[in-house]
PDB file of N, CA and C in Angstrom:
ATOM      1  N   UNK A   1     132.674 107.649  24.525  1.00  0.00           N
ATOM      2  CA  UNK A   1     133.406 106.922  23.507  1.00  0.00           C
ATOM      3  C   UNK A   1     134.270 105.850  24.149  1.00  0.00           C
ATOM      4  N   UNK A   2     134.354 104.716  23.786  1.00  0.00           N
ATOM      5  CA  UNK A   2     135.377 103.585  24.295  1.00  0.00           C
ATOM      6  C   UNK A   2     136.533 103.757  23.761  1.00  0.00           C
ATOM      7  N   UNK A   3     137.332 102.803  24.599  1.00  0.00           N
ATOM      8  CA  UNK A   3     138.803 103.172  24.352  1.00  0.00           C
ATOM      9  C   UNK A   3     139.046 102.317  23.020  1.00  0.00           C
ATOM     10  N   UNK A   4     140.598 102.261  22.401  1.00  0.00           N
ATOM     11  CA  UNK A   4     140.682 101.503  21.375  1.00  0.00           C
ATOM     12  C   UNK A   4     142.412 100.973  20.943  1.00  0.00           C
ATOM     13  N   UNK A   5     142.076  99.269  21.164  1.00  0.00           N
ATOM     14  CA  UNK A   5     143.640  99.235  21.156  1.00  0.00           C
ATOM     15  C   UNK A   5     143.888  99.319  19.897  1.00  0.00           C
ATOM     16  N   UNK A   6     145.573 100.088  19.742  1.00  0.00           N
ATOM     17  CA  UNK A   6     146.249 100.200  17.973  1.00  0.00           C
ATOM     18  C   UNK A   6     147.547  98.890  18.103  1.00  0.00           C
ATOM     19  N   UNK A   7     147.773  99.497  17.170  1.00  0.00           N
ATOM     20  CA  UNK A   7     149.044  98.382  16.790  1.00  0.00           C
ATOM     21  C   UNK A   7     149.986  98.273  17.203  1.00  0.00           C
ATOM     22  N   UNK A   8     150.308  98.719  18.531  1.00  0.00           N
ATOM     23  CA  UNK A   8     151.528  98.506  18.811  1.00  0.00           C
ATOM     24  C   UNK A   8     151.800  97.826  19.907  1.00  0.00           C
ATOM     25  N   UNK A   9     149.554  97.198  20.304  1.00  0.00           N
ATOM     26  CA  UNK A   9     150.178  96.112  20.929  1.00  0.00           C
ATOM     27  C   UNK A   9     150.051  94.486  20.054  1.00  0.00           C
ATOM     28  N   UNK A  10     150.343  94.564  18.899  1.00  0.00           N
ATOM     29  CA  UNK A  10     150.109  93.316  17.866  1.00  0.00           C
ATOM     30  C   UNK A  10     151.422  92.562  18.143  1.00  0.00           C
ATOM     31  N   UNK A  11     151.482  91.833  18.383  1.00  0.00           N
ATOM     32  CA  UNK A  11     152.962  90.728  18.751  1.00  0.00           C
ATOM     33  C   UNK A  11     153.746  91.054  19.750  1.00  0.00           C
ATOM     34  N   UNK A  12     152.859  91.977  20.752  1.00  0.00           N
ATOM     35  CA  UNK A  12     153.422  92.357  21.753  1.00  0.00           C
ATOM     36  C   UNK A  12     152.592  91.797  23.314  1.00  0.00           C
ATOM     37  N   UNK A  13     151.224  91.762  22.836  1.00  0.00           N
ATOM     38  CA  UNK A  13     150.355  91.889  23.533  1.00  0.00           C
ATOM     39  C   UNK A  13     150.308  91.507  25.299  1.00  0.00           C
ATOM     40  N   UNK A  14     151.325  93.105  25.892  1.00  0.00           N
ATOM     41  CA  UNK A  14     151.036  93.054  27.001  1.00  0.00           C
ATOM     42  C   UNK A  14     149.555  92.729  27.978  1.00  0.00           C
ATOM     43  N   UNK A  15     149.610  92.270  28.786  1.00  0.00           N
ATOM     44  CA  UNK A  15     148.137  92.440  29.695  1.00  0.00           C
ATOM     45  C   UNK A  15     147.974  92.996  30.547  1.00  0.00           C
ATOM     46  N   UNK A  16     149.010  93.997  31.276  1.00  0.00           N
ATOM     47  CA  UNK A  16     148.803  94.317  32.609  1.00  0.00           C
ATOM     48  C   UNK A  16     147.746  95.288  32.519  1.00  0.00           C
ATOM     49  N   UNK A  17     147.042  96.135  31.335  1.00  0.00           N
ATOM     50  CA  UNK A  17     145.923  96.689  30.649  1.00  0.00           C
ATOM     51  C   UNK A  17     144.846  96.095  31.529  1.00  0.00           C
ATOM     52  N   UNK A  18     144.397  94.630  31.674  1.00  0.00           N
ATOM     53  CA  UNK A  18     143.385  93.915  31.457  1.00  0.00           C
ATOM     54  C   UNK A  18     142.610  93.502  32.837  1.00  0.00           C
ATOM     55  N   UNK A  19     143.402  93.621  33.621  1.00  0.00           N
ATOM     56  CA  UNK A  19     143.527  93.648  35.378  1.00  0.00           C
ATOM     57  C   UNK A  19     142.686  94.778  36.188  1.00  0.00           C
ATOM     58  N   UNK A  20     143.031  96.088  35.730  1.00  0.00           N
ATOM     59  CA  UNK A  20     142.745  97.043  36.061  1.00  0.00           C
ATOM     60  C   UNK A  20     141.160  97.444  35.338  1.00  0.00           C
ATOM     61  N   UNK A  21     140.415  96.727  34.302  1.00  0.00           N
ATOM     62  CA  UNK A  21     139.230  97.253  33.722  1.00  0.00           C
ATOM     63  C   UNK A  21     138.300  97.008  34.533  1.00  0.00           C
ATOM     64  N   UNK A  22     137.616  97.960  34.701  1.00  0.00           N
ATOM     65  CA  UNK A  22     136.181  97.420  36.007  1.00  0.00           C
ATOM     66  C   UNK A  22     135.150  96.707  35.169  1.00  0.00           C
ATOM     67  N   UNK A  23     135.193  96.679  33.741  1.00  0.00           N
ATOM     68  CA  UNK A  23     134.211  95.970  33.225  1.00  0.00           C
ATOM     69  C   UNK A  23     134.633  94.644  32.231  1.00  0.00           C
ATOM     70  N   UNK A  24     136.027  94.442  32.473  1.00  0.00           N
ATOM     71  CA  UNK A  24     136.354  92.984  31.934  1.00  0.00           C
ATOM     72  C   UNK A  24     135.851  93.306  30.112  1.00  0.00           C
ATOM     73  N   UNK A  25     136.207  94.336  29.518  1.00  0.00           N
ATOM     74  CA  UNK A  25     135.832  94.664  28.347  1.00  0.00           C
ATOM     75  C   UNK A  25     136.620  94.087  27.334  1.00  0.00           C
ATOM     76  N   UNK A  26     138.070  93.614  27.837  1.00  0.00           N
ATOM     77  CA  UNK A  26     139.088  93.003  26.629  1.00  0.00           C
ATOM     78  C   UNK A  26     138.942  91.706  25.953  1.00  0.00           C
ATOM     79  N   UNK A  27     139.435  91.377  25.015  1.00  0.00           N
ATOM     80  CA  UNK A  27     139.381  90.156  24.581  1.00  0.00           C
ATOM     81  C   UNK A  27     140.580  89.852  23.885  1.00  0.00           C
ATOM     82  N   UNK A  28     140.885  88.494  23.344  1.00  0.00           N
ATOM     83  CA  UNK A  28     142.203  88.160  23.685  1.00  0.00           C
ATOM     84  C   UNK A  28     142.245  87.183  22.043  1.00  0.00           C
ATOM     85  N   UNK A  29     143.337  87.463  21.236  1.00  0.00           N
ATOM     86  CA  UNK A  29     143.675  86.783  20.416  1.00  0.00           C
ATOM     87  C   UNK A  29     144.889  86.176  19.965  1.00  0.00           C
ATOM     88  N   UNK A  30     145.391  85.932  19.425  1.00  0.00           N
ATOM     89  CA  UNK A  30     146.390  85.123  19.468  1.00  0.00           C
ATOM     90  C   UNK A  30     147.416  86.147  19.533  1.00  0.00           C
ATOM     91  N   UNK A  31     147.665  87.526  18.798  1.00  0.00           N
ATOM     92  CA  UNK A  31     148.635  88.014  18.953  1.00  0.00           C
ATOM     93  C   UNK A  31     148.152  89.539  19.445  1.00  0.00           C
ATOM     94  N   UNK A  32     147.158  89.996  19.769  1.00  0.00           N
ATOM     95  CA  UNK A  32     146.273  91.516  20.157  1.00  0.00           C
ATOM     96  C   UNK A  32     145.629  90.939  20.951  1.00  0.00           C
ATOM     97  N   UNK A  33     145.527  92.217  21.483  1.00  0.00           N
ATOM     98  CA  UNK A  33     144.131  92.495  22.694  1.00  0.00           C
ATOM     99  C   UNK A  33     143.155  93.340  21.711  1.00  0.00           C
ATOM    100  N   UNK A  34     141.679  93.431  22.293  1.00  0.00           N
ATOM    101  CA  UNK A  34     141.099  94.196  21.924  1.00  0.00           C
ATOM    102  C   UNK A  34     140.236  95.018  22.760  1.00  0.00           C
ATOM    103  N   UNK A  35     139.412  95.695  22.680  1.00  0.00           N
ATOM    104  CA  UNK A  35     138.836  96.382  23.628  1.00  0.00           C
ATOM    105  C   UNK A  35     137.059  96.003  23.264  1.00  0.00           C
ATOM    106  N   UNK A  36     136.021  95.066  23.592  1.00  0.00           N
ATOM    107  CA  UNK A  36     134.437  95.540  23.192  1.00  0.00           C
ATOM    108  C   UNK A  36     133.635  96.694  23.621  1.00  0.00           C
ATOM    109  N   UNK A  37     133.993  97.744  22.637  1.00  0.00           N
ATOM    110  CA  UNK A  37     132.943  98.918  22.341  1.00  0.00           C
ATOM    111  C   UNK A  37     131.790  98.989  23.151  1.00  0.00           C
ATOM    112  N   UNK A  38     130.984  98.097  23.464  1.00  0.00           N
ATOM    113  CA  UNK A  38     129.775  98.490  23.838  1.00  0.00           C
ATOM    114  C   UNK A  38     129.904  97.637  25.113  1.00  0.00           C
ATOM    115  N   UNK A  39     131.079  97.400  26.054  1.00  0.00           N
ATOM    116  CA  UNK A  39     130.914  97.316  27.175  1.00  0.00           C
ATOM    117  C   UNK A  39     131.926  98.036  28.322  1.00  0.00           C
ATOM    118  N   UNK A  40     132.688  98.645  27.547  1.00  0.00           N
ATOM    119  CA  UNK A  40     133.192  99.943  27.795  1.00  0.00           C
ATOM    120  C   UNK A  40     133.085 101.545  28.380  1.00  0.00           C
ATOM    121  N   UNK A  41     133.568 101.513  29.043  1.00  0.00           N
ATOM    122  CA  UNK A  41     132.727 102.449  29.869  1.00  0.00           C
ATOM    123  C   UNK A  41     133.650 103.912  30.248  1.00  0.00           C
ATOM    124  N   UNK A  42     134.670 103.807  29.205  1.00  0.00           N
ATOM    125  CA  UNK A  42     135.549 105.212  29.117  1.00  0.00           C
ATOM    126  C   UNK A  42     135.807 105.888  30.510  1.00  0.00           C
ATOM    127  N   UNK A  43     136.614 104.837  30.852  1.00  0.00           N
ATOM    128  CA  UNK A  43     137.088 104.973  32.226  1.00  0.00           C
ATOM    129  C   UNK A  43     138.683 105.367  32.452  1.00  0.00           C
ATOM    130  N   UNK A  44     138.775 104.903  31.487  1.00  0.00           N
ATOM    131  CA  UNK A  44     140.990 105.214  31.079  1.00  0.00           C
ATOM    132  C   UNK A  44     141.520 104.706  31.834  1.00  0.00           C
ATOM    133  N   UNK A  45     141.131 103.210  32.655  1.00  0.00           N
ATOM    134  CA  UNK A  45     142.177 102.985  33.609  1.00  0.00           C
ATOM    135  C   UNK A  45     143.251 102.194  33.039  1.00  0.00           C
ATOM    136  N   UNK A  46     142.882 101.750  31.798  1.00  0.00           N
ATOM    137  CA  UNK A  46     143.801 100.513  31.380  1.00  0.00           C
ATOM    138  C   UNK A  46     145.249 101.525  30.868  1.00  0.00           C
ATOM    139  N   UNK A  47     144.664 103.274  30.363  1.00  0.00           N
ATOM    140  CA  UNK A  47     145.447 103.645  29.055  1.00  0.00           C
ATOM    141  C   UNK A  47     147.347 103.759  29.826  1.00  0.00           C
ATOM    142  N   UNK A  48     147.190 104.427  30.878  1.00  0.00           N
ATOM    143  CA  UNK A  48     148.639 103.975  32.104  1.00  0.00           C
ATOM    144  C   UNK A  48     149.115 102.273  32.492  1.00  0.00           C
ATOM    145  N   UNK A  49     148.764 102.016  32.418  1.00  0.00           N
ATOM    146  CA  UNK A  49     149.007 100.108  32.501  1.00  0.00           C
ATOM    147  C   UNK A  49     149.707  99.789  30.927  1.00  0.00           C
ATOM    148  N   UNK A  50     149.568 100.236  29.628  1.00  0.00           N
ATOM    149  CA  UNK A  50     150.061  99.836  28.361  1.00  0.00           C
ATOM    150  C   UNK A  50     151.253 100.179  28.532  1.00  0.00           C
ATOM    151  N   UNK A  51     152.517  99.252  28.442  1.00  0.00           N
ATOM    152  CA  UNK A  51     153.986  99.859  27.874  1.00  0.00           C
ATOM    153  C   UNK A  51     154.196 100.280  26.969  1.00  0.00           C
ATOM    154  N   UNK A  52     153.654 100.199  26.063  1.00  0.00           N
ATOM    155  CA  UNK A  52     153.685 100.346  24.569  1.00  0.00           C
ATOM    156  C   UNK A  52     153.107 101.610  24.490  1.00  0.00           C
ATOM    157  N   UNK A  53     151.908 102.149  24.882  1.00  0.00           N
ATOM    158  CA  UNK A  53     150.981 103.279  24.446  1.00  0.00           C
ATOM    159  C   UNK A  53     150.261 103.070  23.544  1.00  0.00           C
ATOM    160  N   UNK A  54     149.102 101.538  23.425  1.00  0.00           N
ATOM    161  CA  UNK A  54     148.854 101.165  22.134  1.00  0.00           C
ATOM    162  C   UNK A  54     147.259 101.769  22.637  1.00  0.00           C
ATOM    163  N   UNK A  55     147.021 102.092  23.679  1.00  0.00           N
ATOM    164  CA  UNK A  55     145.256 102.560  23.679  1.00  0.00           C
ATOM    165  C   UNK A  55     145.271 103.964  23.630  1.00  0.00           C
ATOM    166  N   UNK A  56     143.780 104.152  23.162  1.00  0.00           N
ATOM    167  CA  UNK A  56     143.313 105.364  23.070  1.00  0.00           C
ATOM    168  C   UNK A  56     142.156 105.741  23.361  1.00  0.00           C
ATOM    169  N   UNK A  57     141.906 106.400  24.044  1.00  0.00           N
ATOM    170  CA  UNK A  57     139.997 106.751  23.783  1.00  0.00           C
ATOM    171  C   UNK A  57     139.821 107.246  22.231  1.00  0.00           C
ATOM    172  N   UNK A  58     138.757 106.547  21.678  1.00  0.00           N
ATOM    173  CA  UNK A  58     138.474 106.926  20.379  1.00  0.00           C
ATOM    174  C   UNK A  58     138.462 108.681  19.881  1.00  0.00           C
ATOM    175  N   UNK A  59     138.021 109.239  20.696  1.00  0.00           N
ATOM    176  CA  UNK A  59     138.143 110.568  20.140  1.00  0.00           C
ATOM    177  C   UNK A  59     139.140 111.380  19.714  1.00  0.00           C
ATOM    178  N   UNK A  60     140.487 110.394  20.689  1.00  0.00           N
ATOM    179  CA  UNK A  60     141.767 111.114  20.569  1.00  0.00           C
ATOM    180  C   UNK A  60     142.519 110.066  19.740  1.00  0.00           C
ATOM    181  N   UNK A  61     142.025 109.107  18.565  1.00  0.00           N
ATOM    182  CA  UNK A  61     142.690 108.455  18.111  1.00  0.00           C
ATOM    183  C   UNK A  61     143.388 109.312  16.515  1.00  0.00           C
ATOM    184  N   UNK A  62     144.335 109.040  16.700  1.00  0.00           N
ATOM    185  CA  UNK A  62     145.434 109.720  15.799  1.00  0.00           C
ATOM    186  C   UNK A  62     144.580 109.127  13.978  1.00  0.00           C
ATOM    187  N   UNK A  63     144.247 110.148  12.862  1.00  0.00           N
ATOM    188  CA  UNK A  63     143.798 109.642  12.018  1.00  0.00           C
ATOM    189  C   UNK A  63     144.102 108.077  11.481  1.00  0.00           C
ATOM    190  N   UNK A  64     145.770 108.190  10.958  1.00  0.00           N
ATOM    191  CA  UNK A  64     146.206 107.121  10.571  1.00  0.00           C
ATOM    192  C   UNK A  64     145.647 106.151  11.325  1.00  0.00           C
ATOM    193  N   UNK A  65     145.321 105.934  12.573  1.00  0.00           N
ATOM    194  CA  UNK A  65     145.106 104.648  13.605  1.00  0.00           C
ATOM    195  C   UNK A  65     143.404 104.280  13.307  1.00  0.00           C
ATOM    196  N   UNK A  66     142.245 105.359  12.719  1.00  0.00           N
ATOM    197  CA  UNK A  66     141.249 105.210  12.806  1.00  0.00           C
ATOM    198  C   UNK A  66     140.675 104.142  12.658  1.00  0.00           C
ATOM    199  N   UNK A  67     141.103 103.511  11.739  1.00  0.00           N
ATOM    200  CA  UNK A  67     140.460 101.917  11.727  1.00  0.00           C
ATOM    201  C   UNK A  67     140.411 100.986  12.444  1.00  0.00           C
ATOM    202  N   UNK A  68     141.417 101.218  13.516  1.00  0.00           N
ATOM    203  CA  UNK A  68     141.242 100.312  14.203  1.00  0.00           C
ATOM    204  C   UNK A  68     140.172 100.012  15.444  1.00  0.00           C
ATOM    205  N   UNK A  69     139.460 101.411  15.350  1.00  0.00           N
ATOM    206  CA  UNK A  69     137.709 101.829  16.382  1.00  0.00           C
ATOM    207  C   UNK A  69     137.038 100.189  15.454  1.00  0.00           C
ATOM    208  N   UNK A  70     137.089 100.569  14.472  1.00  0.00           N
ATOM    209  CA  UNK A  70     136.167  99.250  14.054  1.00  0.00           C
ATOM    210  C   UNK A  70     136.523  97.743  14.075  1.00  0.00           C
ATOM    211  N   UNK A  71     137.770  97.587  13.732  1.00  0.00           N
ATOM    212  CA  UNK A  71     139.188  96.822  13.793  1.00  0.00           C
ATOM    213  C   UNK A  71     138.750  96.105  15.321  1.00  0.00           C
ATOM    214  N   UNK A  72     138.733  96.567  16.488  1.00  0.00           N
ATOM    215  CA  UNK A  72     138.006  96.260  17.980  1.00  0.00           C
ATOM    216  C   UNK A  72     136.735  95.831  17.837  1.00  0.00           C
ATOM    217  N   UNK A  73     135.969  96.484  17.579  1.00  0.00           N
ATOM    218  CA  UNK A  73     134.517  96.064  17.613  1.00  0.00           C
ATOM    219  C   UNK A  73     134.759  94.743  16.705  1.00  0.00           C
ATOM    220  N   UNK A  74     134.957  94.429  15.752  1.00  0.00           N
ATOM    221  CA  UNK A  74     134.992  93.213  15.225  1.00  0.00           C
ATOM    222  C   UNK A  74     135.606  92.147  15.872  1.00  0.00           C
ATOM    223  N   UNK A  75     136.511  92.315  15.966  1.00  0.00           N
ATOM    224  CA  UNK A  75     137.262  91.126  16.411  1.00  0.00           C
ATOM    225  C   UNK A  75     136.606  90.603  17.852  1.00  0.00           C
ATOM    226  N   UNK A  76     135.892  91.847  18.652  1.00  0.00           N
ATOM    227  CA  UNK A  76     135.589  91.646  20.191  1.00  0.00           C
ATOM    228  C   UNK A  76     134.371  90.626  19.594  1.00  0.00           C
ATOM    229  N   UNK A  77     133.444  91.117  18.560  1.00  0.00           N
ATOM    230  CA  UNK A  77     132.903  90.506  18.302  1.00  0.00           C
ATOM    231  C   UNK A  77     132.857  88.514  17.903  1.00  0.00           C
ATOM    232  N   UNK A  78     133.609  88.447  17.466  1.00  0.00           N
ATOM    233  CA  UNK A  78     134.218  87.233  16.907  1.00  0.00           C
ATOM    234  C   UNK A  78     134.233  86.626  18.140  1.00  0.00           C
ATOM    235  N   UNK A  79     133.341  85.200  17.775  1.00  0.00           N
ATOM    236  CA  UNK A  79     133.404  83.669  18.982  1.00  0.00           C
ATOM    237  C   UNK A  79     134.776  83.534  19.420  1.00  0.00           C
ATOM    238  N   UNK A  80     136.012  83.692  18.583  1.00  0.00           N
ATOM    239  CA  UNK A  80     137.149  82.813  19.038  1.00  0.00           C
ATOM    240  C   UNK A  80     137.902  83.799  19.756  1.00  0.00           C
ATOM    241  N   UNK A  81     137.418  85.299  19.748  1.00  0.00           N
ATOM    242  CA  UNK A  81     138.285  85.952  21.101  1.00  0.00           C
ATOM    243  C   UNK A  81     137.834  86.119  21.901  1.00  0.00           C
ATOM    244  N   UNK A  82     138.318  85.828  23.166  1.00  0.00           N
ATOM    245  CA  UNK A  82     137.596  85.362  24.444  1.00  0.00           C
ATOM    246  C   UNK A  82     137.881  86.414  25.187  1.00  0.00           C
ATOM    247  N   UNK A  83     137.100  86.780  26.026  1.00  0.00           N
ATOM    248  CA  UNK A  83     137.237  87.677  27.128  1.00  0.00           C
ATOM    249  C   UNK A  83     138.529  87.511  28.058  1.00  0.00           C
ATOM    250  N   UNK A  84     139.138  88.529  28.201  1.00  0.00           N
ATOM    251  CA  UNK A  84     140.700  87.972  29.343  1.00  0.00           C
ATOM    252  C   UNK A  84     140.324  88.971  30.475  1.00  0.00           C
ATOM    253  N   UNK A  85     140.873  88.715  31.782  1.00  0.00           N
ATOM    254  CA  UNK A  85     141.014  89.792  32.949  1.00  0.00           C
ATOM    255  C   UNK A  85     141.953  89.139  33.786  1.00  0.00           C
ATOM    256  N   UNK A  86     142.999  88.490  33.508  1.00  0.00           N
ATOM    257  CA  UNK A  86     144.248  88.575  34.287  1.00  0.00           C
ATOM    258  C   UNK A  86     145.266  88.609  33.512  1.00  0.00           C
ATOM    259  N   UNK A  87     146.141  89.335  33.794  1.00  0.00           N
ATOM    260  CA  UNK A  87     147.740  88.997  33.267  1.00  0.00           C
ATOM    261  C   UNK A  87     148.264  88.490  33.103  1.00  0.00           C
ATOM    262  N   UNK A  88     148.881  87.690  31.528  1.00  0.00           N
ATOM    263  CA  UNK A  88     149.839  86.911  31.499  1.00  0.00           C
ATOM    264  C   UNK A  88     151.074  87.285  31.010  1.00  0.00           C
ATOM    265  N   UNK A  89     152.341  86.521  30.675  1.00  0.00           N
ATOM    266  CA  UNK A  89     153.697  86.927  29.761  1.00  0.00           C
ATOM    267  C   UNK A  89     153.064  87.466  28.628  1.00  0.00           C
ATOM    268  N   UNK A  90     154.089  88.227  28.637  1.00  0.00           N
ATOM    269  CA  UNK A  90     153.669  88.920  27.266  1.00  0.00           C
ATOM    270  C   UNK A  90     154.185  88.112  26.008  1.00  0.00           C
ATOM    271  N   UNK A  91     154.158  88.427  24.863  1.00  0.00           N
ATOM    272  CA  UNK A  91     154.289  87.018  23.524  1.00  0.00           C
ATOM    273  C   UNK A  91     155.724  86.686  23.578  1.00  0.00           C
ATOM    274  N   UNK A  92     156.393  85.854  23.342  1.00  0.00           N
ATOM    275  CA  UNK A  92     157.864  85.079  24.135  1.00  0.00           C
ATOM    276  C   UNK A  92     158.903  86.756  22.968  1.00  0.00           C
ATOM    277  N   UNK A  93     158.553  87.214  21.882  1.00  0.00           N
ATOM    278  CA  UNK A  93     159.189  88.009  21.391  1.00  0.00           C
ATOM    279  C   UNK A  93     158.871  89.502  21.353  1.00  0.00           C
ATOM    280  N   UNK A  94     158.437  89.980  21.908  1.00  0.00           N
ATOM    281  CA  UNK A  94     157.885  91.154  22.361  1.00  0.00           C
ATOM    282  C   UNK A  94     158.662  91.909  22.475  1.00  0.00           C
ATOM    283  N   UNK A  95     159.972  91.881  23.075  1.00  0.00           N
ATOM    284  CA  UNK A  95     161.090  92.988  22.978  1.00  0.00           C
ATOM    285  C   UNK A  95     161.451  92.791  21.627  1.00  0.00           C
ATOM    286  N   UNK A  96     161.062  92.739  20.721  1.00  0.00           N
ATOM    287  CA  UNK A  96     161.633  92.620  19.345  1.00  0.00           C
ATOM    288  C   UNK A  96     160.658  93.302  18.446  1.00  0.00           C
ATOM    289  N   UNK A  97     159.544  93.013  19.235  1.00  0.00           N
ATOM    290  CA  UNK A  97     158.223  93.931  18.161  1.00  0.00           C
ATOM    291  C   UNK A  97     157.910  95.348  18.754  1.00  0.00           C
ATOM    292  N   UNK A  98     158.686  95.470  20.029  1.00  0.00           N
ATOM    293  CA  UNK A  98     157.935  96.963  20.511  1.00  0.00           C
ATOM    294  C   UNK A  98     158.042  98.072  19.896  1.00  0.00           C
ATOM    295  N   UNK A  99     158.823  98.516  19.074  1.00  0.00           N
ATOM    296  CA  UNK A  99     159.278  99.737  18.360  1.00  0.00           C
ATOM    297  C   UNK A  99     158.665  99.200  17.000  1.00  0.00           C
ATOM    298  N   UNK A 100     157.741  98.031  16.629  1.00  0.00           N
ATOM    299  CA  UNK A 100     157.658  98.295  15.250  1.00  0.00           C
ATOM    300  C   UNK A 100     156.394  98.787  15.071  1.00  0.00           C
ATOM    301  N   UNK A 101     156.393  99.578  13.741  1.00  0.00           N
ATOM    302  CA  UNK A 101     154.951 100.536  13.564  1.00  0.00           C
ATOM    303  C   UNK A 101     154.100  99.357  12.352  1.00  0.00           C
ATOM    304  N   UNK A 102     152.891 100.068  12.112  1.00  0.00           N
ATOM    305  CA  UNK A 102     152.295  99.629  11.295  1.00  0.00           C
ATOM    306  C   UNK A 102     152.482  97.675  10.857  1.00  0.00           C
ATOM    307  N   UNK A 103     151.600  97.252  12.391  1.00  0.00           N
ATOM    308  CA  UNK A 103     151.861  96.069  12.280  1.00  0.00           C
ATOM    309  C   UNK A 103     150.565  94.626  11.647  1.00  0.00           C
ATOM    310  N   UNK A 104     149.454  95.786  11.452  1.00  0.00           N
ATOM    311  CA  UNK A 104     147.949  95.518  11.323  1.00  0.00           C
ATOM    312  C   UNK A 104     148.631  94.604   9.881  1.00  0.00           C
ATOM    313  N   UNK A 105     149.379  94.769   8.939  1.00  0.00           N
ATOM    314  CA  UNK A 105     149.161  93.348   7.886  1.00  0.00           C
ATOM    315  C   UNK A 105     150.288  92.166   8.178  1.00  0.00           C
ATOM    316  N   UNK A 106     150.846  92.018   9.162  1.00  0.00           N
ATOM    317  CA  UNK A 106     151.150  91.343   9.886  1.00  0.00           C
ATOM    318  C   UNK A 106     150.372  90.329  10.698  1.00  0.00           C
ATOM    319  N   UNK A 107     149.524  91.084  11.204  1.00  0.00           N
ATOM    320  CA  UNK A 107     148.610  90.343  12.269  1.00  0.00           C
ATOM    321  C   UNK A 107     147.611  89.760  11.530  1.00  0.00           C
ATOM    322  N   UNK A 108     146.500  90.618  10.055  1.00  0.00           N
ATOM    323  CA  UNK A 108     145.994  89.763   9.243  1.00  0.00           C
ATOM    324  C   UNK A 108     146.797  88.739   8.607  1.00  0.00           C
ATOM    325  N   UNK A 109     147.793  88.717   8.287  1.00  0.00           N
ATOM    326  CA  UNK A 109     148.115  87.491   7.546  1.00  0.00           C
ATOM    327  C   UNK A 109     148.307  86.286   8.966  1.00  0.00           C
ATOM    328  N   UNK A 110     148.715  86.742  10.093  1.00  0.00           N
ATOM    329  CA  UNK A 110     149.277  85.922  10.563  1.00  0.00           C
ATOM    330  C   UNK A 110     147.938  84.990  11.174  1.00  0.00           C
ATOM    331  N   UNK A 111     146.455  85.234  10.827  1.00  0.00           N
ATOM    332  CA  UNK A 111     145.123  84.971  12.008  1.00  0.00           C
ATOM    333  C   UNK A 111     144.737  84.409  10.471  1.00  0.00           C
ATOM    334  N   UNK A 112     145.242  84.309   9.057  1.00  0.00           N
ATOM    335  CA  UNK A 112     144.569  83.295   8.262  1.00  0.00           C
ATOM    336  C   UNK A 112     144.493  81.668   8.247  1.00  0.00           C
TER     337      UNK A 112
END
């Protein structure tokens, strides 16, 4: 099963995650990372690198979070998120979003 980022890295979106993947599986959007499913290789190196604790291997994803297994695959899918594998700043307000939950209609409104 591949891993799967949740919401708590949405307006946060650390990278030091993205460094450590042996298969360059993330992809990068304006305010999330994501993880592509089918190049993933359930390795867990990224899940210690998150400050936040926003990954999961899918099996151990907490119900409420489930959507977001598909939530990844899509977006990895999508032309305009590009593959990332180095680290950058994290989003200029990030100490302001780290403690917030349930940030997924946030991030849709904010990618219309």
């Amino acid at each position: 099963m591949p891993f799967v980022v949740t919401d708590s890295c949405i307006f946060c979106k650390y990278t030091t995650c993205v460094e450590v993947c042996p298969m360059n599986c993330f992809r990068e959007g304006p305010h999330f990372l994501v993880i592509a499913p089918d190049e993933c290789i359930d390795c867990s190196m990224c899940v210690p690198e998150c400050p936040v604790g926003a990954i999961y291997n899918a099996t151990d994803l907490p119900s409420h979070l489930a959507h977001f297994t598909q939530l990844n695959a899509d977006l990895a899918a999508s032309a305009t998120w590009k593959p990332i594998n180095r680290s950058q700043a994290a989003l200029p307000d990030h100490e302001s979003w780290r403690a917030t939950r349930d940030k997924l209609t946030i991030l849709k409104s904010s990618s219309e």
